[in-house]
Protein backbone atom coordinates (compact mmCIF):
# COMPACT_ATOMS: atom_id res chain seq x y z
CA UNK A 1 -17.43 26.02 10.50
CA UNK A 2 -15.60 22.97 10.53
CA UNK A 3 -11.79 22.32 10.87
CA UNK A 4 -10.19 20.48 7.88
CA UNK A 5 -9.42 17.45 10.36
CA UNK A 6 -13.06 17.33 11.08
CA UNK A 7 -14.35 17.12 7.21
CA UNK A 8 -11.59 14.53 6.74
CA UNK A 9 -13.85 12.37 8.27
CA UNK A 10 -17.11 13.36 6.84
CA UNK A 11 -16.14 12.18 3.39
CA UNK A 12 -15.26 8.86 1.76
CA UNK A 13 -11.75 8.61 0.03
CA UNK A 14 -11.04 7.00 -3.15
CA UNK A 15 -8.14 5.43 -4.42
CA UNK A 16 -7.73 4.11 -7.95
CA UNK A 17 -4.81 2.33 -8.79
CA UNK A 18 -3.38 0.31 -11.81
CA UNK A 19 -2.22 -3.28 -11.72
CA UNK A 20 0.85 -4.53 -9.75
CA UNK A 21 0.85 -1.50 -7.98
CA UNK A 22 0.41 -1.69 -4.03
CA UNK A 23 1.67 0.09 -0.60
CA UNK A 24 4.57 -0.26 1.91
CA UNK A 25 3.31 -1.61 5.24
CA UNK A 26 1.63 1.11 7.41
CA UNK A 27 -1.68 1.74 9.47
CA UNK A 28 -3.73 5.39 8.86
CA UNK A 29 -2.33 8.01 10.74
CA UNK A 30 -5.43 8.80 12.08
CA UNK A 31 -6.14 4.89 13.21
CA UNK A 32 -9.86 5.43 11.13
CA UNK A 33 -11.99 2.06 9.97
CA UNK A 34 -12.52 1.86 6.48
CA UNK A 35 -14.37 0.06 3.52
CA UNK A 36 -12.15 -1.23 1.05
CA UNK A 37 -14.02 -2.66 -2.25
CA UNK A 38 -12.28 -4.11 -5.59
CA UNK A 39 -14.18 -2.65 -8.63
CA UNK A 40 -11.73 -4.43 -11.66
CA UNK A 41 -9.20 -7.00 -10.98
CA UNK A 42 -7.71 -8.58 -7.46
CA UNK A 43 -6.07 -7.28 -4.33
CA UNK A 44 -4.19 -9.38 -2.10
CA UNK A 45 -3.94 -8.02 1.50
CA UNK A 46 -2.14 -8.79 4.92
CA UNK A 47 -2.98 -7.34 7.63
CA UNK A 48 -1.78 -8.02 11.39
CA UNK A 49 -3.33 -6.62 14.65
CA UNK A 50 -2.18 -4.07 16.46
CA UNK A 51 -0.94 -6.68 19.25
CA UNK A 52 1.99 -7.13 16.70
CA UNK A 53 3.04 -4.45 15.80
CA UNK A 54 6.37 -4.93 18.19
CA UNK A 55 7.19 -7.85 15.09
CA UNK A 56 6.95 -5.47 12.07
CA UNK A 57 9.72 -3.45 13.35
CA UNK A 58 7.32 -0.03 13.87
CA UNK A 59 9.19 3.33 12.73
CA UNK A 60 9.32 7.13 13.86
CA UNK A 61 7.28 9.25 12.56
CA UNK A 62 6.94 12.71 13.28
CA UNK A 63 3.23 13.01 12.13
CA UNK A 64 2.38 10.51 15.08
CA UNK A 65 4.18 9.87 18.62
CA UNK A 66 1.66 7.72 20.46
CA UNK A 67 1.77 4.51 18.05
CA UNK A 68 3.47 3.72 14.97
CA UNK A 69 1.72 3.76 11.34
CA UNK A 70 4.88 2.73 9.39
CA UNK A 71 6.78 -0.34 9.33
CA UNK A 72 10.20 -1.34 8.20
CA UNK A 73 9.50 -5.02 7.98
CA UNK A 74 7.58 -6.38 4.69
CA UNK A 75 4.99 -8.94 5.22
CA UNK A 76 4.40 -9.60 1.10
CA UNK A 77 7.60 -10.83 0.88
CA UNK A 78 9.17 -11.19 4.47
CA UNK A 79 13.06 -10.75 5.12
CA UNK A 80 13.05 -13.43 8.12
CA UNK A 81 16.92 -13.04 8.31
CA UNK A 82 16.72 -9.12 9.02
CA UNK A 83 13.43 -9.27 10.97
CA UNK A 84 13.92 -12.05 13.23
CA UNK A 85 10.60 -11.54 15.04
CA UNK A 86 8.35 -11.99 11.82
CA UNK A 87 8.74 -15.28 12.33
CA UNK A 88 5.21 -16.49 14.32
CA UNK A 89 3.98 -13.33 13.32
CA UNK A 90 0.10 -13.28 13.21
CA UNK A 91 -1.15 -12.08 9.81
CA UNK A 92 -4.54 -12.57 8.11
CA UNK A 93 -4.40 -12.92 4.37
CA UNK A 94 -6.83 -12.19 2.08
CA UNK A 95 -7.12 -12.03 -2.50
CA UNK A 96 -10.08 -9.54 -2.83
CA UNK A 97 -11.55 -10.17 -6.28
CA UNK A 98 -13.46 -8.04 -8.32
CA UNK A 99 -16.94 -6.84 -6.16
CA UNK A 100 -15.47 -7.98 -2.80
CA UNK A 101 -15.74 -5.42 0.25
CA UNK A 102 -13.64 -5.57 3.32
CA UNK A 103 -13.48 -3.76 6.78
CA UNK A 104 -11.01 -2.97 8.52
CA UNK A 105 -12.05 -1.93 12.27
C-alpha cells in the first residue's frame, strides 16, 4: 500500500473560505504546484519567487530545514520600517474574480 505522504499527492484539496478571510505569508511545506480557482466572490493574491525569499524575513520551522515556508514579513500590508528589505521586493499581484484559475508552479 501506499504511505499517507504518497496519497497526499494523489488527491486534490479543497479549501472553502468566507469573505475577508485570508492566510499569513507562507509557501506549502511540501513545495507542491497547485490550481487555485475562485467559485463566488474575489481573491487578491501576492506572490514572490523563491529568489526573494531572503526579503520576506523567512522563519524556522521545525516541519522543514532545507527552505523556509513561513514568513514574518506581510506583503498585503507591508511594515517597510521593520522589514527594511521589502522595499524593491519583487511581487506579482493578482484580484482573482469569480471563475478565474491560477497556477502556481
Amino acid at each position: 500500500g501506499k504511505t499517507a505522504v504518497e496519497l497526499e499527492f494523489q488527491w486534490p484539496s479543497i479549501f472553502i473560505s468566507k469573505a475577508g478571510t485570508g492566510s499569513r505569508l507562507h509557501s506549502d511545506s511540501r513545495m507542491t504546484r497547485f490550481y487555485t480557482q475562485v467559485l463566488y466572490g474575489a481573491k487578491l493574491w501576492r506572490v514572490t519567487p523563491p529568489s526573494e525569499y531572503w526579503r520576506i524575513d523567512p522563519q524556522s520551522n521545525p516541519e522543514t530545514t532545507f527552505y523556509p515556508t513561513i514568513f514574518g514579513a506581510d506583503i498585503i500590508e507591508p511594515d517597510f520600517e521593520k522589514h527594511e528589505h521589502l522595499d524593491g521586493t519583487l511581487v506579482y499581484e493578482t484580484v482573482m474574480k469569480k471563475g478565474d484559475v491560477l497556477f502556481l508552479p
